[in-house]
PDB file of N, CA and C in Angstrom:
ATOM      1  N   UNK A   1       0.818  -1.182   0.000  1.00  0.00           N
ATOM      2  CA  UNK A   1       0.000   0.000   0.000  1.00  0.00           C
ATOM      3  C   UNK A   1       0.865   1.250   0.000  1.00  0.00           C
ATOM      4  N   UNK A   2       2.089   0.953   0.588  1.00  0.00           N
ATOM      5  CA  UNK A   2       2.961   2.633   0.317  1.00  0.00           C
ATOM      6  C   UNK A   2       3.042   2.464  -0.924  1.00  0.00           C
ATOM      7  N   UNK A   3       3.694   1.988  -1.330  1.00  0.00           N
ATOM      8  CA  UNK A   3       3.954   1.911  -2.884  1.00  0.00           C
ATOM      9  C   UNK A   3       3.251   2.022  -3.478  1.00  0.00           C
ATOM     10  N   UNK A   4       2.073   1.650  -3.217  1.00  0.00           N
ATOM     11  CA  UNK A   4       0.776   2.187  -4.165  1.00  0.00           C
ATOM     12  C   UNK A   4       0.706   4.127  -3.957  1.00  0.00           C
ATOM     13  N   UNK A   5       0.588   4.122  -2.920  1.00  0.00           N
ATOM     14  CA  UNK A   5       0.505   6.032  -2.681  1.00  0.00           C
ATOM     15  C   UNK A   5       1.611   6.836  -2.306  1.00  0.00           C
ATOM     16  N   UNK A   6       2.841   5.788  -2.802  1.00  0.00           N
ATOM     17  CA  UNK A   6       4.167   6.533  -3.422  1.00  0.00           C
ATOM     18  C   UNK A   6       4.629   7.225  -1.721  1.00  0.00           C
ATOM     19  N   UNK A   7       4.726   6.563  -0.540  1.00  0.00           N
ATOM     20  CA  UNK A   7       5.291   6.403   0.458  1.00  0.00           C
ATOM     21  C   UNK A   7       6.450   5.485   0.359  1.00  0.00           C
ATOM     22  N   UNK A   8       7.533   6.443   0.969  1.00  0.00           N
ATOM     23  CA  UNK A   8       8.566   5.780   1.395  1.00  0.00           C
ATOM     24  C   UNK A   8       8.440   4.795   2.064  1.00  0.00           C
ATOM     25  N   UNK A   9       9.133   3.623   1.418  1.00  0.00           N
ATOM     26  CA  UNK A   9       9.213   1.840   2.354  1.00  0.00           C
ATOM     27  C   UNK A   9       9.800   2.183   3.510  1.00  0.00           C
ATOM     28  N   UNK A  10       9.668   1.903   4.593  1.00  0.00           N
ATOM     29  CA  UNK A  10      10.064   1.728   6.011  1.00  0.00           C
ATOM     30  C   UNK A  10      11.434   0.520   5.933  1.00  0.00           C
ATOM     31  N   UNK A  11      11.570  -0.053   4.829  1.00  0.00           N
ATOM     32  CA  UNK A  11      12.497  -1.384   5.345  1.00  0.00           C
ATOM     33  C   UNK A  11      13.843  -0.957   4.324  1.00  0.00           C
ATOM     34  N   UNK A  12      14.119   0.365   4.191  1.00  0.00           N
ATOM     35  CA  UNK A  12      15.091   0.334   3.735  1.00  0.00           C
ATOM     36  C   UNK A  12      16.437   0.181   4.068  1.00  0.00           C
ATOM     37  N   UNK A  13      16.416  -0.239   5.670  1.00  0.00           N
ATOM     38  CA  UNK A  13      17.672  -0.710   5.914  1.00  0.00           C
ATOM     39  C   UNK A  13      17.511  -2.308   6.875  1.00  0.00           C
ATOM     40  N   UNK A  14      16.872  -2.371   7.315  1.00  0.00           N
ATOM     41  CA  UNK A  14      16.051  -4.238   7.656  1.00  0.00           C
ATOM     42  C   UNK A  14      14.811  -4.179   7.029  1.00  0.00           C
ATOM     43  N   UNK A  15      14.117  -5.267   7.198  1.00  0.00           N
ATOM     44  CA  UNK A  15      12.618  -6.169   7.097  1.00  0.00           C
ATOM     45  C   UNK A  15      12.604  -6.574   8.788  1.00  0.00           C
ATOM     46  N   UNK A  16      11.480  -7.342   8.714  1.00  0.00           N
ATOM     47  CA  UNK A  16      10.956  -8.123   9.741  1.00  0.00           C
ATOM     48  C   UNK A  16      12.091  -9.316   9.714  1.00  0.00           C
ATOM     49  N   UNK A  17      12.448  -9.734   8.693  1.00  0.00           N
ATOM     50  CA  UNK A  17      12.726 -11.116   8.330  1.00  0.00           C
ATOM     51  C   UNK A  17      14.386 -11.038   9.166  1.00  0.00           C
ATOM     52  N   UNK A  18      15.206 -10.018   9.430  1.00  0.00           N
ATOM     53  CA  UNK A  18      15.886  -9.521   9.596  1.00  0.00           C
ATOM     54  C   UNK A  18      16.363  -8.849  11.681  1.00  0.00           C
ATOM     55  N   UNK A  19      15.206  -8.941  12.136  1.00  0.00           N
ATOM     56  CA  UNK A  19      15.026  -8.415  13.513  1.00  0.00           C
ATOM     57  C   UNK A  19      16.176  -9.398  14.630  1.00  0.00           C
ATOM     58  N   UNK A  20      15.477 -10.640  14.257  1.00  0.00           N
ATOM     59  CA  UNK A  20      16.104 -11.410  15.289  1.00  0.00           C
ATOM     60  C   UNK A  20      17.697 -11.515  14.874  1.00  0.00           C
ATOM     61  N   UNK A  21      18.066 -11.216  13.615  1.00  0.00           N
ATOM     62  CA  UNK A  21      19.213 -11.204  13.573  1.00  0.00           C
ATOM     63  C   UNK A  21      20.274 -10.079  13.860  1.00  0.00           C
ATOM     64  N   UNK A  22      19.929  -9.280  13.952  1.00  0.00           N
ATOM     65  CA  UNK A  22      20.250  -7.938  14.388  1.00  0.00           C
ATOM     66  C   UNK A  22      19.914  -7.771  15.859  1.00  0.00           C
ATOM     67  N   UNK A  23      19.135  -8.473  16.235  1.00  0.00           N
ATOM     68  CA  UNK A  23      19.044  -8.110  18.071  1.00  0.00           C
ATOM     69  C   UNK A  23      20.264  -9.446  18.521  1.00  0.00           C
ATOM     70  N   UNK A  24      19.817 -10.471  18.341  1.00  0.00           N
ATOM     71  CA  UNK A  24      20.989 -11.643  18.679  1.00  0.00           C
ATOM     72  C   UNK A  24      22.245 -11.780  18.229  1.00  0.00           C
ATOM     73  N   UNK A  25      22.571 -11.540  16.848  1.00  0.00           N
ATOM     74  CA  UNK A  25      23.929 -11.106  16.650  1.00  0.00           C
ATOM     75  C   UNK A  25      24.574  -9.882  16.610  1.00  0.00           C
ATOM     76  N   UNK A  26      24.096  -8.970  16.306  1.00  0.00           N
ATOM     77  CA  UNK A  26      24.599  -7.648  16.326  1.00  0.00           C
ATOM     78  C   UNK A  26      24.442  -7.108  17.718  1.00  0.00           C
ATOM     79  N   UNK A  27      22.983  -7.532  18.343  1.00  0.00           N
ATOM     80  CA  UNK A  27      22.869  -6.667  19.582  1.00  0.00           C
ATOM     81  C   UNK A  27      22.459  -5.246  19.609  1.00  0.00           C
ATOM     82  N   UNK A  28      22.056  -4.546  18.280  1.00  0.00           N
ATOM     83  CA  UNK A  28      21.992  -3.182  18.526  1.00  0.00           C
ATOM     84  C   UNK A  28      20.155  -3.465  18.357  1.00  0.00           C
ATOM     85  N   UNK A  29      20.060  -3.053  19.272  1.00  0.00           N
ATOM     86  CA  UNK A  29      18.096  -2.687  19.624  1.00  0.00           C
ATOM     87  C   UNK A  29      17.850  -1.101  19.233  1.00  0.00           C
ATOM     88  N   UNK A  30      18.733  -0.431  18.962  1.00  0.00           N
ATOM     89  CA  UNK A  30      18.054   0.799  18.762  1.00  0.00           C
ATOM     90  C   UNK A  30      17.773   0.552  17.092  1.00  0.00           C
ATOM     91  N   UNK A  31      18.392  -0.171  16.414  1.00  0.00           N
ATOM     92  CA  UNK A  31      18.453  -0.357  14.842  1.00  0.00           C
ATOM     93  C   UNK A  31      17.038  -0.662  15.290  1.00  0.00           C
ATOM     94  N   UNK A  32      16.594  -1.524  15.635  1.00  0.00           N
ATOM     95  CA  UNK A  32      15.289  -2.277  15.706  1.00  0.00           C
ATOM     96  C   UNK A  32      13.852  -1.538  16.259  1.00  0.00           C
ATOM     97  N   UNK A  33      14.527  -0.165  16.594  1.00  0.00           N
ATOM     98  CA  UNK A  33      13.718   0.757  17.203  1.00  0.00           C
ATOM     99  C   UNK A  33      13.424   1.804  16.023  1.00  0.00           C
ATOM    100  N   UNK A  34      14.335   2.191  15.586  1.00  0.00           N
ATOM    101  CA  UNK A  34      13.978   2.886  14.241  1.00  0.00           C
ATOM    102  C   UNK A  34      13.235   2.388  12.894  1.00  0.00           C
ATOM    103  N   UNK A  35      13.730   0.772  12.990  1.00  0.00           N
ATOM    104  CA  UNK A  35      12.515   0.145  11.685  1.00  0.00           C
ATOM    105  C   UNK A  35      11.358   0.165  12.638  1.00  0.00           C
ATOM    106  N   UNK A  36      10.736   0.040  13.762  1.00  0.00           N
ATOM    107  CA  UNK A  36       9.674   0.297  14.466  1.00  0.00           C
ATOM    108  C   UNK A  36       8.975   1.388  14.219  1.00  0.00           C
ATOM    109  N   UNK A  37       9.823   2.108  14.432  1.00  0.00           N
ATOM    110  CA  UNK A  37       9.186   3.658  14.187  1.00  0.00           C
ATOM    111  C   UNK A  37       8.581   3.912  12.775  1.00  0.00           C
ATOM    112  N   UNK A  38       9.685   3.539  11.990  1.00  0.00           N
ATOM    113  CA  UNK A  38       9.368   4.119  10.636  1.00  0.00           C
ATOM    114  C   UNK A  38       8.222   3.677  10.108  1.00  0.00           C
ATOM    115  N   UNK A  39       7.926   1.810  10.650  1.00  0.00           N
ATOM    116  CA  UNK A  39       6.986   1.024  10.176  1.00  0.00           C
ATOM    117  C   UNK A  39       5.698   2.429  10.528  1.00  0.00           C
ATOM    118  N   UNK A  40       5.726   2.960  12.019  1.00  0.00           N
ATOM    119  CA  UNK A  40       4.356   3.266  12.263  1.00  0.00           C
ATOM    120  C   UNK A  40       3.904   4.335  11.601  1.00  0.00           C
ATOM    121  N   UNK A  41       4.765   4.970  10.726  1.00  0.00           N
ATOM    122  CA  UNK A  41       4.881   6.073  10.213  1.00  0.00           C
ATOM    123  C   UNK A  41       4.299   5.476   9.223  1.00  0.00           C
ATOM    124  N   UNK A  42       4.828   5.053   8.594  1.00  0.00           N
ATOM    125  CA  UNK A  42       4.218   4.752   7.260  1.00  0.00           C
ATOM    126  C   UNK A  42       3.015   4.057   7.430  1.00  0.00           C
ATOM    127  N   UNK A  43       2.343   3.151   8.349  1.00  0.00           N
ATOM    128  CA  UNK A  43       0.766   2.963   8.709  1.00  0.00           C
ATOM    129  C   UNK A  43       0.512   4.490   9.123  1.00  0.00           C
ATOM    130  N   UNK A  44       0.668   5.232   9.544  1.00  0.00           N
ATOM    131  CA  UNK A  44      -0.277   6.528   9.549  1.00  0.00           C
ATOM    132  C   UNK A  44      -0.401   6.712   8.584  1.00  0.00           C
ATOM    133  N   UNK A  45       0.818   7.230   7.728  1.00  0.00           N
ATOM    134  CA  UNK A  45       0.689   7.893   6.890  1.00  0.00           C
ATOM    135  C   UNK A  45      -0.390   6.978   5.591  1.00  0.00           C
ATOM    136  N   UNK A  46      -0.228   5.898   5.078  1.00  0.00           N
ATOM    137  CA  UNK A  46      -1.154   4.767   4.528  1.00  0.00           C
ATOM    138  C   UNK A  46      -2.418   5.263   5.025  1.00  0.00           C
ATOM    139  N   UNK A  47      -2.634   5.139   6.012  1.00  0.00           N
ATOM    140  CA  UNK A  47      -4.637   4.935   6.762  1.00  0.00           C
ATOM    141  C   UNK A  47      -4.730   6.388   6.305  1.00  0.00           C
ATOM    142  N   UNK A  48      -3.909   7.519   6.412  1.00  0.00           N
ATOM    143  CA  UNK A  48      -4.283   9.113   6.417  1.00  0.00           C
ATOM    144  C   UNK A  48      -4.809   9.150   4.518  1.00  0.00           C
ATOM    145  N   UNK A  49      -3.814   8.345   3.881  1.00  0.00           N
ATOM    146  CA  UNK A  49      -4.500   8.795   2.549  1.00  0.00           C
ATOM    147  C   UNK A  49      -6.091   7.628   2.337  1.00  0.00           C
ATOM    148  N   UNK A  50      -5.871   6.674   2.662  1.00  0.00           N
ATOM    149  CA  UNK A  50      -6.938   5.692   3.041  1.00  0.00           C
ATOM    150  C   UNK A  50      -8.241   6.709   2.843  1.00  0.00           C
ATOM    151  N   UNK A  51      -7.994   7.742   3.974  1.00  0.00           N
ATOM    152  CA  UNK A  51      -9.183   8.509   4.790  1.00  0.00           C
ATOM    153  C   UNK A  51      -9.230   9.988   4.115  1.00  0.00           C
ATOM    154  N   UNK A  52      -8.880   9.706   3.058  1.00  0.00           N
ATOM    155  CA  UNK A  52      -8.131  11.141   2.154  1.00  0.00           C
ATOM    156  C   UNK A  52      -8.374  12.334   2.875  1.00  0.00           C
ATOM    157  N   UNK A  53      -6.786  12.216   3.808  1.00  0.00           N
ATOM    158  CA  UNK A  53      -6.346  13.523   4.571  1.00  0.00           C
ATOM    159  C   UNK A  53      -4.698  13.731   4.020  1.00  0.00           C
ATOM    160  N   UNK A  54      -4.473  14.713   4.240  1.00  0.00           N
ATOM    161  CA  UNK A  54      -3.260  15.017   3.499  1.00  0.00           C
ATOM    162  C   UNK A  54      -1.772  13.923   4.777  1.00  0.00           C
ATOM    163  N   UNK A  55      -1.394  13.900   4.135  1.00  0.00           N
ATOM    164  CA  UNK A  55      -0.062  13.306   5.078  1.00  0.00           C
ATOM    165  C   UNK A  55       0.568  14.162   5.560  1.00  0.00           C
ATOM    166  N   UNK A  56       1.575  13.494   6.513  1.00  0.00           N
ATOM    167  CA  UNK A  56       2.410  14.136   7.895  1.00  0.00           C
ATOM    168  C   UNK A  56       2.916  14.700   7.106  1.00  0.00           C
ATOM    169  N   UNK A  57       3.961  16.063   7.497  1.00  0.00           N
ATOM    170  CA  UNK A  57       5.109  16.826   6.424  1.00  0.00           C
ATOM    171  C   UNK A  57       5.987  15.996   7.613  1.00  0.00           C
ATOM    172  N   UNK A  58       7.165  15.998   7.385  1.00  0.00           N
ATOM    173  CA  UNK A  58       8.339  15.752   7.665  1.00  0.00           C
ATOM    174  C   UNK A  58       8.792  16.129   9.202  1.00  0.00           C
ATOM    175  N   UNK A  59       8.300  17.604   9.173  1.00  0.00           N
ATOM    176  CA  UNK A  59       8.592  18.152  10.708  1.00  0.00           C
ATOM    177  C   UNK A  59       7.422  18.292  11.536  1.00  0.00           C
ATOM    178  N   UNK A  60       6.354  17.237  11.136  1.00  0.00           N
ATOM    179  CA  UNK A  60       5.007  17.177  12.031  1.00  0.00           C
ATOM    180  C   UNK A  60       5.770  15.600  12.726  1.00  0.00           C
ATOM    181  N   UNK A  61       6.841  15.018  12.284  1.00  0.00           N
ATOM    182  CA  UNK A  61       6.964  13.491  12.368  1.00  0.00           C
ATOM    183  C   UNK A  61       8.339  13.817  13.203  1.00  0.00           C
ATOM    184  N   UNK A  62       8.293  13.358  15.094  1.00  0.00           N
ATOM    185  CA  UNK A  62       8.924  13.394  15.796  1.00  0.00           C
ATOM    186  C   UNK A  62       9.326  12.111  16.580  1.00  0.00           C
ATOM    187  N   UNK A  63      10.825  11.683  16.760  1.00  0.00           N
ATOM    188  CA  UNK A  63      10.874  10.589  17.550  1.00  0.00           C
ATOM    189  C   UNK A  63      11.813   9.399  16.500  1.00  0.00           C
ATOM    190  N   UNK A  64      11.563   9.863  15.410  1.00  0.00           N
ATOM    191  CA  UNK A  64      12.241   8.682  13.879  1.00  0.00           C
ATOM    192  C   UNK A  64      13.054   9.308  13.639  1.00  0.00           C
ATOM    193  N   UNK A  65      14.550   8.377  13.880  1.00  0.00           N
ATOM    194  CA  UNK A  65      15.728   8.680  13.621  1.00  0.00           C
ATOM    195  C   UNK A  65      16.208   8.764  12.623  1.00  0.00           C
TER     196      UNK A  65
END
């Protein structure tokens, strides 16, 4: 659905498929905190055109690294 309404993918630096390997071998949880984030971003932003409202600008979106 981003890709359909031309939203940036959230998984441009992991997937899901990708989590446990990065928390158990790498160990860094904040990596795993930022594909979190981004994921939820991009479900807002998805449901907001869904509900045809304009999307977040950039500096309405706080907390995503």
């Amino acid at each position: 659905m981003a890709y359909f309404f031309g939203i940036p993918s959230p998984k441009d630096d992991i997937d899901g498929s990708d989590v446990a390997r990065v928390y158990y071998e790498e160990n860094d949880l904040s990596r795993i905190v930022r594909y979190c984030e981004k994921d939820v971003v991009t479900l807002v932003q998805v449901y907001l055109k869904l509900i045809v409202e304009p999307g977040l600008e950039n500096n309405e979106i706080v907390g995503v690294r």
